[in-house]
N, C-alpha and C. Protein backbone atom coordinates (compact mmCIF):
# COMPACT_ATOMS: atom_id res chain seq x y z
N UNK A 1 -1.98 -25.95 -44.84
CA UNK A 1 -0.95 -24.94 -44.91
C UNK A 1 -0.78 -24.44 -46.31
N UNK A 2 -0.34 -23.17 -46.17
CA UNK A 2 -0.43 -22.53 -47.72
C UNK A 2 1.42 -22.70 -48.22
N UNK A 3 1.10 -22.64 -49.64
CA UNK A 3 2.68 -22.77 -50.16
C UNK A 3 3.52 -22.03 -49.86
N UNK A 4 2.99 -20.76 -49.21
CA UNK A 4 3.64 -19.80 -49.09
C UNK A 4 4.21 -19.84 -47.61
N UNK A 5 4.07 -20.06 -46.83
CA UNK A 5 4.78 -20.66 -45.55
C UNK A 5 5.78 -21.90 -45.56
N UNK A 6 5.25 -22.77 -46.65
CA UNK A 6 6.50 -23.88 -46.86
C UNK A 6 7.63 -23.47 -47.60
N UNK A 7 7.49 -22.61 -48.24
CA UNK A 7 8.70 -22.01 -48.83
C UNK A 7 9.44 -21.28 -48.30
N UNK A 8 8.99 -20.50 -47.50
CA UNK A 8 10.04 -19.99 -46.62
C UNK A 8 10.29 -20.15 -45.52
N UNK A 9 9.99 -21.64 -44.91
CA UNK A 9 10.45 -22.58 -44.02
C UNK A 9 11.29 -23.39 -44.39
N UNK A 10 11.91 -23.31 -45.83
CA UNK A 10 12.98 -24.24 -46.05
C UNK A 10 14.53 -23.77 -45.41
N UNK A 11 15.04 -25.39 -45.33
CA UNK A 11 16.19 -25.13 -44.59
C UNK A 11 17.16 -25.78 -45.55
N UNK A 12 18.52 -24.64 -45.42
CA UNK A 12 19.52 -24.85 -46.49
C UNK A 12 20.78 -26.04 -45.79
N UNK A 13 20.88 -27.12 -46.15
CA UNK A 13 21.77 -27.51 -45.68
C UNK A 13 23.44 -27.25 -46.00
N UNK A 14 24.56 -27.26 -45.30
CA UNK A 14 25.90 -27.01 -45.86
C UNK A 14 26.49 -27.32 -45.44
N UNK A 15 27.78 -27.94 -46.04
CA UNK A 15 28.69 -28.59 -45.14
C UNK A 15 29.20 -27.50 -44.66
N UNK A 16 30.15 -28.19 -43.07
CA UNK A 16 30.72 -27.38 -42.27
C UNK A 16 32.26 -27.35 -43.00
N UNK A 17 32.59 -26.16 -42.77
CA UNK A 17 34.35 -26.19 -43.42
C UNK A 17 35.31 -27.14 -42.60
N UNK A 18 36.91 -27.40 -42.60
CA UNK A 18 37.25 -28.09 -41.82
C UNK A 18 38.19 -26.75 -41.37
N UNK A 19 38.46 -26.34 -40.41
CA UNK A 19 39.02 -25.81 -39.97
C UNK A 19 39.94 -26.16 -38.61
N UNK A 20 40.01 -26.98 -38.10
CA UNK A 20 41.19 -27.88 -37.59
C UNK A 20 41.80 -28.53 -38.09
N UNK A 21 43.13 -29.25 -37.63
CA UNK A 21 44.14 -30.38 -38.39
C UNK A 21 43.29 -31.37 -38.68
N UNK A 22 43.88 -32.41 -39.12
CA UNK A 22 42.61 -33.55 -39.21
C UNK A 22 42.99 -34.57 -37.85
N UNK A 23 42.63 -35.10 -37.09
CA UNK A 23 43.30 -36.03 -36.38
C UNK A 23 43.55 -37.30 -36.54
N UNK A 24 44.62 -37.43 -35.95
CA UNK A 24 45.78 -38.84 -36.29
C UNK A 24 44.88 -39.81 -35.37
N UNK A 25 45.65 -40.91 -35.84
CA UNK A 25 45.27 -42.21 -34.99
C UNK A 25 46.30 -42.11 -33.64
N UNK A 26 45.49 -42.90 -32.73
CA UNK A 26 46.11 -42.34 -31.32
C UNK A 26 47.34 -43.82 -31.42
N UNK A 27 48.38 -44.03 -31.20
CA UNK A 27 49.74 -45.01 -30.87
C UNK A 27 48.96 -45.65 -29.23
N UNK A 28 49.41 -47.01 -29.98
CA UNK A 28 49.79 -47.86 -29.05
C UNK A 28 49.50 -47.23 -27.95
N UNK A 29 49.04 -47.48 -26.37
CA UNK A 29 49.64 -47.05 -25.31
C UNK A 29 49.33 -46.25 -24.75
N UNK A 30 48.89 -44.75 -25.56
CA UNK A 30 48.79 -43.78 -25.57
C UNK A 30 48.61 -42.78 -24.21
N UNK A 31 47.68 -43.91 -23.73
CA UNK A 31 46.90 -43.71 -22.19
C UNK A 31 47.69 -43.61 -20.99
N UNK A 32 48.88 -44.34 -21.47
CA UNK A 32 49.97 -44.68 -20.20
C UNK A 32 50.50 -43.14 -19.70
N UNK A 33 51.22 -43.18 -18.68
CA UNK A 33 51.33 -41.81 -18.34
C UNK A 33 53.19 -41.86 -18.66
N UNK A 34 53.74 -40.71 -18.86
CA UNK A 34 54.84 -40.81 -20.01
C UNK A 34 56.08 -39.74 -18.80
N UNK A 35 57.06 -40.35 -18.98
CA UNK A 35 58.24 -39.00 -18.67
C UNK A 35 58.84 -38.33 -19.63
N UNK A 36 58.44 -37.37 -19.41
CA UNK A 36 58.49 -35.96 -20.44
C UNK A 36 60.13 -35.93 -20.90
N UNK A 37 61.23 -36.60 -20.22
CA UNK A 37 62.60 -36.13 -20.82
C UNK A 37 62.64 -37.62 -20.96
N UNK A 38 62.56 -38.60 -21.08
CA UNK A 38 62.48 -39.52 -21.77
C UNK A 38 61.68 -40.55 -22.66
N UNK A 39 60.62 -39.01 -23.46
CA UNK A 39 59.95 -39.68 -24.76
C UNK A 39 58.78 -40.68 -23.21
N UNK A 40 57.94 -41.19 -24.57
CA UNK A 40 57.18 -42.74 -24.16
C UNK A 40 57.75 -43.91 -24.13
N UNK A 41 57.60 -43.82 -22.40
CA UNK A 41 58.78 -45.64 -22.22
C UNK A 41 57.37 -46.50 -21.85
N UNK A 42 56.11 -46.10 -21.74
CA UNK A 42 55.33 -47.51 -21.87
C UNK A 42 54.81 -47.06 -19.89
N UNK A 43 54.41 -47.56 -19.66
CA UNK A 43 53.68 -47.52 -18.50
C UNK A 43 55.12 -47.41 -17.10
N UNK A 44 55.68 -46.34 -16.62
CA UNK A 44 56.36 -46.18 -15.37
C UNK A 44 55.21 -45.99 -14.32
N UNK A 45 55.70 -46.65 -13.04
CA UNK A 45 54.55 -46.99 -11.75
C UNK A 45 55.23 -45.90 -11.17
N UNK A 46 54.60 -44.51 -10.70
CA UNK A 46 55.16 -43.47 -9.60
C UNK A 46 55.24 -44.24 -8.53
N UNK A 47 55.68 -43.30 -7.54
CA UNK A 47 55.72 -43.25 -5.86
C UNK A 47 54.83 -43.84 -5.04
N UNK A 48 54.84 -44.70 -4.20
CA UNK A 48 54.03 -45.10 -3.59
C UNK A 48 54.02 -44.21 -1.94
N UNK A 49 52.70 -43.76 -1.40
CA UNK A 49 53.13 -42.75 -0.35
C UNK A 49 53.57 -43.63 0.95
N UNK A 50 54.60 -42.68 1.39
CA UNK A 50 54.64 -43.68 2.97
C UNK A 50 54.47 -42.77 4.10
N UNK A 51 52.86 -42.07 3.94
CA UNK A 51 52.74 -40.91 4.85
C UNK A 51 52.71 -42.07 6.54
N UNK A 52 52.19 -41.60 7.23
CA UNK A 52 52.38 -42.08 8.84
C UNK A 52 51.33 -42.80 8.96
N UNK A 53 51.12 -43.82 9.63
CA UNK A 53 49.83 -44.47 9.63
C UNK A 53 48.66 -43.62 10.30
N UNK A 54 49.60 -42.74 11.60
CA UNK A 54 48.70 -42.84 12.36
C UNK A 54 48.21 -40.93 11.98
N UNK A 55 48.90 -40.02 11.48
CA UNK A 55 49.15 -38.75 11.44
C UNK A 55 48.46 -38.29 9.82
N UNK A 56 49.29 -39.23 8.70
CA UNK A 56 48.86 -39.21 7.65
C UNK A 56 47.75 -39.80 6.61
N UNK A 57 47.79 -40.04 5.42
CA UNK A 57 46.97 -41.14 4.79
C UNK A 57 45.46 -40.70 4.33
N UNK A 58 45.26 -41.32 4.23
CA UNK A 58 43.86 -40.96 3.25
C UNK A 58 42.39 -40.96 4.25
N UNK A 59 42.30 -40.02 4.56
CA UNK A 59 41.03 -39.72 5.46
C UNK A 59 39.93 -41.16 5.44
N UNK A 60 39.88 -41.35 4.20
CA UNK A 60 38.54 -42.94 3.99
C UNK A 60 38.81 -43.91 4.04
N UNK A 61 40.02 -43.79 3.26
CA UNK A 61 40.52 -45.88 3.06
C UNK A 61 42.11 -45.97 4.03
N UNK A 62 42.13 -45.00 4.79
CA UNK A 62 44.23 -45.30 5.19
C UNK A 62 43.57 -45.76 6.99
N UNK A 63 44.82 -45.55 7.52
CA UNK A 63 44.07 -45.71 9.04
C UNK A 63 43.12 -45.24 9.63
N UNK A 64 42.32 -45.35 10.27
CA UNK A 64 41.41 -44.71 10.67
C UNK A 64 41.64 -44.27 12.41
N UNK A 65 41.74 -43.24 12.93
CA UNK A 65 41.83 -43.41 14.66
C UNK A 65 40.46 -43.70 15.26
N UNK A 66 40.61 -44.52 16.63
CA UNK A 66 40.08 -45.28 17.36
C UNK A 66 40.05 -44.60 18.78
N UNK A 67 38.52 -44.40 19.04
CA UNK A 67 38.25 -44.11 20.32
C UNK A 67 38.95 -45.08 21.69
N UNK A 68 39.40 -44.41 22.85
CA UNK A 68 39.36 -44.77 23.80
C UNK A 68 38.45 -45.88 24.36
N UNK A 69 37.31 -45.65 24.08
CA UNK A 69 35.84 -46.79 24.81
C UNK A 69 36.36 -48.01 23.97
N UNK A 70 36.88 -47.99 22.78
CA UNK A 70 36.67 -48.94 21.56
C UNK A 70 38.15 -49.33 21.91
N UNK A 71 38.89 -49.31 22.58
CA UNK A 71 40.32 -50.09 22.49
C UNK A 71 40.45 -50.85 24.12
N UNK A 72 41.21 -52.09 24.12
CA UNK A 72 41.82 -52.85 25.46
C UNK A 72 42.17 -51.80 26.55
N UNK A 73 41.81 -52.22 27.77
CA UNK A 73 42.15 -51.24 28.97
C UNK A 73 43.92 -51.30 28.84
N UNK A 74 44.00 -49.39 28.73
CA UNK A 74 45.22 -49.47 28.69
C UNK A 74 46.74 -50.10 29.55
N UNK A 75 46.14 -49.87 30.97
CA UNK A 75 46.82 -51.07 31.95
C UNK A 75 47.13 -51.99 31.65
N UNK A 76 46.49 -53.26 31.67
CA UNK A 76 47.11 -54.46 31.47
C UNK A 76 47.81 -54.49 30.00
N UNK A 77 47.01 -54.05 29.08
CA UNK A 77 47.53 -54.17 27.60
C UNK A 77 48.98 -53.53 27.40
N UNK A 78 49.35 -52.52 28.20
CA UNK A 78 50.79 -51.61 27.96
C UNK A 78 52.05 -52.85 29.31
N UNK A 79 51.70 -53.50 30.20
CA UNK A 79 52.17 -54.24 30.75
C UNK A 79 52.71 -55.04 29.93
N UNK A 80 51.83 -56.13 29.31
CA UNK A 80 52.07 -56.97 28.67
C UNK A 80 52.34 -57.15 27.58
N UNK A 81 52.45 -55.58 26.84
CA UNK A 81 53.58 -55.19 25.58
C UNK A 81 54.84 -55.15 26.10
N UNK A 82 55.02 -54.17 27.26
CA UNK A 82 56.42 -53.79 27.97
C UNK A 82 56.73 -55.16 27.78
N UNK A 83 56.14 -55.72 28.76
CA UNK A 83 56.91 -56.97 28.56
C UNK A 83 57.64 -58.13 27.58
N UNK A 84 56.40 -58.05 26.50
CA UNK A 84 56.77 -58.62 25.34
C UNK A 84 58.18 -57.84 24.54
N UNK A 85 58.02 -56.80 24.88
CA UNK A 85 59.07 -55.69 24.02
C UNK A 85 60.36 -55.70 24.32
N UNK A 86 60.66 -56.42 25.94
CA UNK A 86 61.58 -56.48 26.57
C UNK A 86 62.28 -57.86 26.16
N UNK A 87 61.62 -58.82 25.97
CA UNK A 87 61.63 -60.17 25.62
C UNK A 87 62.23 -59.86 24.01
N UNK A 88 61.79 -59.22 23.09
CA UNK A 88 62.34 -59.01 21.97
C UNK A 88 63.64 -58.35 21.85
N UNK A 89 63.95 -57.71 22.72
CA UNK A 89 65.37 -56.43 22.83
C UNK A 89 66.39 -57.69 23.88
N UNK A 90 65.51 -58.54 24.34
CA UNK A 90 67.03 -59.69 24.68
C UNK A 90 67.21 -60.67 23.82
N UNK A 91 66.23 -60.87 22.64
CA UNK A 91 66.39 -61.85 21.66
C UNK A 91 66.11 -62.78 21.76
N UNK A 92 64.88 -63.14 22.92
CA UNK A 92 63.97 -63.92 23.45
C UNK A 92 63.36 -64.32 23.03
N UNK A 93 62.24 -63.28 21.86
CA UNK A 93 60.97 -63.21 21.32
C UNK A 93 61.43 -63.02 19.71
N UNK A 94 61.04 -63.40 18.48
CA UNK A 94 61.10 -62.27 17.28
C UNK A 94 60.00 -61.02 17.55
N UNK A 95 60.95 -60.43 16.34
CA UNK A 95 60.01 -58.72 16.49
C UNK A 95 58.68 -58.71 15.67
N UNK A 96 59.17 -60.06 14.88
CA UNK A 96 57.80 -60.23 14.06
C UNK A 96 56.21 -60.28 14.48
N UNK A 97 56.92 -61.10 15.83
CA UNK A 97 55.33 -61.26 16.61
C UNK A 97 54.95 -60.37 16.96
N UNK A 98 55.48 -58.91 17.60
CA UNK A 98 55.34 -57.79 17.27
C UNK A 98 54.88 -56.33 16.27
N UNK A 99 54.63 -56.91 15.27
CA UNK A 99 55.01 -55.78 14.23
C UNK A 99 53.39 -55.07 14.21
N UNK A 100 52.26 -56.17 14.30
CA UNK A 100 50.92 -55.43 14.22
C UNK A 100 50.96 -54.21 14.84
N UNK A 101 51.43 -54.52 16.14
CA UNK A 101 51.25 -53.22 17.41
C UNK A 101 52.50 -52.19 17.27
N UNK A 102 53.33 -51.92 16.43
CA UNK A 102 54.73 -51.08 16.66
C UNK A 102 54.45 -50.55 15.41
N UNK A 103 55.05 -49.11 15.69
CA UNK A 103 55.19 -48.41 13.71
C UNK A 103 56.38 -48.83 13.49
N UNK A 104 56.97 -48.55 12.20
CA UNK A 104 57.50 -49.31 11.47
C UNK A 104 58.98 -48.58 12.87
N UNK A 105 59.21 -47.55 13.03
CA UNK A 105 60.30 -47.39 13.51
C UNK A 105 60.78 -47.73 14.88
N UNK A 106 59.79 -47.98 15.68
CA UNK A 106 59.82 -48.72 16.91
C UNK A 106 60.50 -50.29 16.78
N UNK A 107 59.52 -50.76 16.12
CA UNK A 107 59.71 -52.45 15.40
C UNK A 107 61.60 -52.57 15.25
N UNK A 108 61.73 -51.21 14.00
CA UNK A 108 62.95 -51.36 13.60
C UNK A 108 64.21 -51.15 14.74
N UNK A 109 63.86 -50.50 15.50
CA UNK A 109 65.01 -50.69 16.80
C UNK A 109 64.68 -51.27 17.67
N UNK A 110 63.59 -52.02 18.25
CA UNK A 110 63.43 -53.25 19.29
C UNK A 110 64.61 -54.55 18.70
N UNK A 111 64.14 -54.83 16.97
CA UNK A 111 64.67 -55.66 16.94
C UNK A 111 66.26 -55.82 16.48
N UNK A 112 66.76 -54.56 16.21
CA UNK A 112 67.90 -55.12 15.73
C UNK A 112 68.31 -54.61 17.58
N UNK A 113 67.76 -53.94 17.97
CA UNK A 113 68.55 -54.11 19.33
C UNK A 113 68.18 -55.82 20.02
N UNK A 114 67.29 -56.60 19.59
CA UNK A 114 67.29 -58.22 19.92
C UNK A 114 68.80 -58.92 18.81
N UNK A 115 68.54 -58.24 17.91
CA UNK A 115 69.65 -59.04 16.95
C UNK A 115 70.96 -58.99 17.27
N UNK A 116 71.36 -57.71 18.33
CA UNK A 116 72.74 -57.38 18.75
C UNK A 116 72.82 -58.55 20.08
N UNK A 117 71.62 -58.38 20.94
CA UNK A 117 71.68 -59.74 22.18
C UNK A 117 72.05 -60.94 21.33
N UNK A 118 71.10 -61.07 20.71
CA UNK A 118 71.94 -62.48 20.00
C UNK A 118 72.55 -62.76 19.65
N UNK A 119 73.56 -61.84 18.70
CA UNK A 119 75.25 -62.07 18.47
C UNK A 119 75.53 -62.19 19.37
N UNK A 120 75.76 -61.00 20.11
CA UNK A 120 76.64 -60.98 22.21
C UNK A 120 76.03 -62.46 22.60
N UNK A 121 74.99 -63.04 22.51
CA UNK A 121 74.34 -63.64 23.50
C UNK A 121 74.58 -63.21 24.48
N UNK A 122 74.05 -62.10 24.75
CA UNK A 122 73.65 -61.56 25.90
C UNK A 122 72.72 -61.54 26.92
N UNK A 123 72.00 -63.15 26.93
CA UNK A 123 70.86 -62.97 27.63
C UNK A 123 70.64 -62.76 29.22
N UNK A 124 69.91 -62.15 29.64
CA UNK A 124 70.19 -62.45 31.02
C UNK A 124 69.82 -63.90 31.29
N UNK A 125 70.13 -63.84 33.04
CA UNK A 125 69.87 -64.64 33.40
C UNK A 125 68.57 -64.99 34.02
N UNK A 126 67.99 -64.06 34.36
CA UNK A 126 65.81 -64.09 35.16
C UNK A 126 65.61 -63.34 34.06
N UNK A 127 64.25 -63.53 33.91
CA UNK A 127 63.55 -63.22 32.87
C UNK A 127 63.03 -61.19 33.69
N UNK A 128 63.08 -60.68 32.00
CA UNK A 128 62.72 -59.69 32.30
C UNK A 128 60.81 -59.29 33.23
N UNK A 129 60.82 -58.46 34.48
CA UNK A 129 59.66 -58.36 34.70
C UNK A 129 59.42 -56.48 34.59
N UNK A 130 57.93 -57.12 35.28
CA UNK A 130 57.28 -55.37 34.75
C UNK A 130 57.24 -55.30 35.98
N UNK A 131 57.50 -53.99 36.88
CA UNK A 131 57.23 -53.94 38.44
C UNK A 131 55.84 -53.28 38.69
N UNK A 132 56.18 -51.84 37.59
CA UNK A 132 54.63 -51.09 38.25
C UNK A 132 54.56 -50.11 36.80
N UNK A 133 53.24 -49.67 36.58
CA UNK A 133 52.91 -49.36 35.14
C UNK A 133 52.08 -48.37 36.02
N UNK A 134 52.49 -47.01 35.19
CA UNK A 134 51.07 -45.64 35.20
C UNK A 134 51.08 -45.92 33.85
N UNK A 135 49.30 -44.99 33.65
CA UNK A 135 48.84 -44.80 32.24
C UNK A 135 48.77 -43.56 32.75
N UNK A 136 48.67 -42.68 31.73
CA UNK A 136 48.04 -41.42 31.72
C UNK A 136 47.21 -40.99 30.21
N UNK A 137 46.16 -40.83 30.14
CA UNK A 137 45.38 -40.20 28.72
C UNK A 137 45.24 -39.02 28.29
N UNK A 138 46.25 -37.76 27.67
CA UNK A 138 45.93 -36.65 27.50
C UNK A 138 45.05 -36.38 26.66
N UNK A 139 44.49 -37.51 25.61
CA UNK A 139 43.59 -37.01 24.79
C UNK A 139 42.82 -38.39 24.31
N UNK A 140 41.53 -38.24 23.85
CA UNK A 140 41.04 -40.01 23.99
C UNK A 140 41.70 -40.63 22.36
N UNK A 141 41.86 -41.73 22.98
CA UNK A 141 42.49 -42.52 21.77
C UNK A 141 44.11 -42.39 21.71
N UNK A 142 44.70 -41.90 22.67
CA UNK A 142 45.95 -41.85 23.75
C UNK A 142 46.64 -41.97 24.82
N UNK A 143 47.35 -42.88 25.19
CA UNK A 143 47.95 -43.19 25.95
C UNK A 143 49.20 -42.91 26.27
N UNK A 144 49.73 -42.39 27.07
CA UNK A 144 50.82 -42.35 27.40
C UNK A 144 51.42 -43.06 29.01
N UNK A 145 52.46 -44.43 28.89
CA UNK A 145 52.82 -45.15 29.72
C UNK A 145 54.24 -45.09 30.36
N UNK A 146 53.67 -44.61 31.89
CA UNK A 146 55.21 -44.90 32.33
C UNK A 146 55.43 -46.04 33.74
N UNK A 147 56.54 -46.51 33.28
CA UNK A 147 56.98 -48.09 34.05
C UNK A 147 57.78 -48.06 34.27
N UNK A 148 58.08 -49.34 35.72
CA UNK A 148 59.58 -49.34 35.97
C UNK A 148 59.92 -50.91 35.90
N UNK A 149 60.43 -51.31 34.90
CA UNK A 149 60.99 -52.76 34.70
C UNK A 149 62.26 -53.19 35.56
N UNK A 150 62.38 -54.45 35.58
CA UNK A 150 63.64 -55.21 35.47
C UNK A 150 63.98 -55.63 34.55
N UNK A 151 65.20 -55.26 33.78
CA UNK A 151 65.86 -55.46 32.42
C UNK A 151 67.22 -55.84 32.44
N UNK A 152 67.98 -56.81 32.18
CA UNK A 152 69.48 -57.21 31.77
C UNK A 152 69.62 -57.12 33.53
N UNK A 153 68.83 -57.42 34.37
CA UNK A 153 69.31 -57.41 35.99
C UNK A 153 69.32 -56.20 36.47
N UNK A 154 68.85 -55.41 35.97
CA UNK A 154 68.75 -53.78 36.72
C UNK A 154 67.32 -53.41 36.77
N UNK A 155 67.22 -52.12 37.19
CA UNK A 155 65.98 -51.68 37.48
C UNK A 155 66.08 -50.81 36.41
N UNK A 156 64.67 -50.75 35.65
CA UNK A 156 65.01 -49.47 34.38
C UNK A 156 63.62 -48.50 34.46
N UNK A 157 63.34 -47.66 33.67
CA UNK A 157 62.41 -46.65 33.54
C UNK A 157 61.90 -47.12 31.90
N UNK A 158 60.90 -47.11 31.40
CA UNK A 158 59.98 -47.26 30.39
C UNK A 158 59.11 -46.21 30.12
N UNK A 159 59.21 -45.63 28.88
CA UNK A 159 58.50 -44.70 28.66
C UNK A 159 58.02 -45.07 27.30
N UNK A 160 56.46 -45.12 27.29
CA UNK A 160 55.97 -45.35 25.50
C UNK A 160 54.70 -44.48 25.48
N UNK A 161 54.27 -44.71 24.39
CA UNK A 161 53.08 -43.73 23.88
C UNK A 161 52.28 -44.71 22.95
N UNK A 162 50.90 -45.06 23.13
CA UNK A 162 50.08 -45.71 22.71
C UNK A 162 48.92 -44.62 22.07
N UNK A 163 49.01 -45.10 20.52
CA UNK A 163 47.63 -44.64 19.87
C UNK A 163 46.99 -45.55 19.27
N UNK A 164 45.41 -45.03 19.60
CA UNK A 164 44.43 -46.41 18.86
C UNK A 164 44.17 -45.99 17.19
N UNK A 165 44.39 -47.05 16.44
CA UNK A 165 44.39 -46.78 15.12
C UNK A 165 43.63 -48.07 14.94
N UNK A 166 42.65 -48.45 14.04
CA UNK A 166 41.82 -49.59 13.69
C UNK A 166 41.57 -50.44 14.64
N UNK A 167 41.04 -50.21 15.74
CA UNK A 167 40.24 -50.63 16.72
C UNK A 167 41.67 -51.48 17.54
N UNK A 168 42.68 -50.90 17.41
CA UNK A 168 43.81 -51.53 18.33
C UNK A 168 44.83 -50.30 18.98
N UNK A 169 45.64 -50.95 20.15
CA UNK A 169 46.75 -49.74 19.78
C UNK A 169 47.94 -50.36 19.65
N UNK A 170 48.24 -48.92 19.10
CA UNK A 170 49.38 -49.27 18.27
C UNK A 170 50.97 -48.14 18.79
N UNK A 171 51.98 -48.90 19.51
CA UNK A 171 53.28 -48.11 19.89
C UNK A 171 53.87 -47.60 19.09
N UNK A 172 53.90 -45.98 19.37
CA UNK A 172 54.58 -45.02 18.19
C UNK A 172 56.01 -44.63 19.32
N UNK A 173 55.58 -44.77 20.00
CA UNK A 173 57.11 -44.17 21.20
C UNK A 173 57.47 -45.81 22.30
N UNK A 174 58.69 -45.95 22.32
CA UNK A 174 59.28 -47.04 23.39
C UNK A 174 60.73 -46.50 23.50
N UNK A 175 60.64 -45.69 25.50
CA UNK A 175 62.12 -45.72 25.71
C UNK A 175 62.41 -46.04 26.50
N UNK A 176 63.80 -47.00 26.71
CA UNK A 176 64.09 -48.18 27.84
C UNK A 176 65.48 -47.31 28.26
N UNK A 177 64.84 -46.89 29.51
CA UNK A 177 66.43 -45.71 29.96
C UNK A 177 67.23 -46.89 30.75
């Protein structure tokens, strides 16, 4: 190569100007997420969601719904909830043994309606039975059950609604006319 190409291949180096602030050291913490009208208090935990198990939730990791083929024949299985459910509302049963299969708001009035039998002690005297159970399925992975019990010595009407959510179902509706 001739001198004359290396010379005017030279490259000028220069510093760059500073033309931003200079930056600070980042505080303590920094990362935590902060409430804006009260300064940095250090790590506050938001909201936790309480969408619906069966309606809401996170498409991947929350409930998942459950085919019809993939859940207990609805017949016997809605019998032998009625029944159990009835056993809890005389204060027979806890609601606890219950709670897998009930959303949270079903659960919550089976049992304090068991907790009121048990103050009254109100129990009957024959045990509650199931006489005769329809299912009907308007859509798969739904149930809808209607029955006619013996309850507190009378004849009653039962109406619930069964959806399959993680390979079970699970009572979103129970009404004991």
């Amino acid at each position: 190569m001739s001198n004359s190409v290396l010379s005017a291949s030279r490259i000028t180096v220069r510093s760059i100007p500073d033309v931003d602030a200079p930056i600070a050291a980042p505080e303590p913490n920094d990362w935590l997420p902060r409430r804006p009208e009260h300064g940095n208090l250090g790590y506050v935990q938001g909201h936790l969601s309480l969408a619906h198990p069966v309606i809401g939730g996170d498409p991947h990791f929350g409930p998942q719904p459950t085919r019809a083929s993939h859940l207990p024949e609805p017949q016997a299985w809605s019998q032998n909830m009625i029944r159990a459910a009835l056993e809890v509302m005389d204060g027979l049963r806890p609601a606890s043994q219950l709670a897998r299969w009930l959303t949270p708001e079903v659960h919550e009035r089976i049992s304090r309606r068991g907790l009121l039998a048990r103050r009254r002690r109100q129990r009957q005297q024959r045990p509650s039975t199931v006489r005769s159970v329809h299912v009907c399925e308007p859509i798969d992975g739904v149930a809808e059950v209607a029955a006619v019990v013996v309850f507190q010595n009378r004849i009653r009407a039962v109406a619930m609604r069964m959806t399959g959510v993680d390979g079970r179902w699970k009572i979103s509706v129970l009404q004991v006319g």
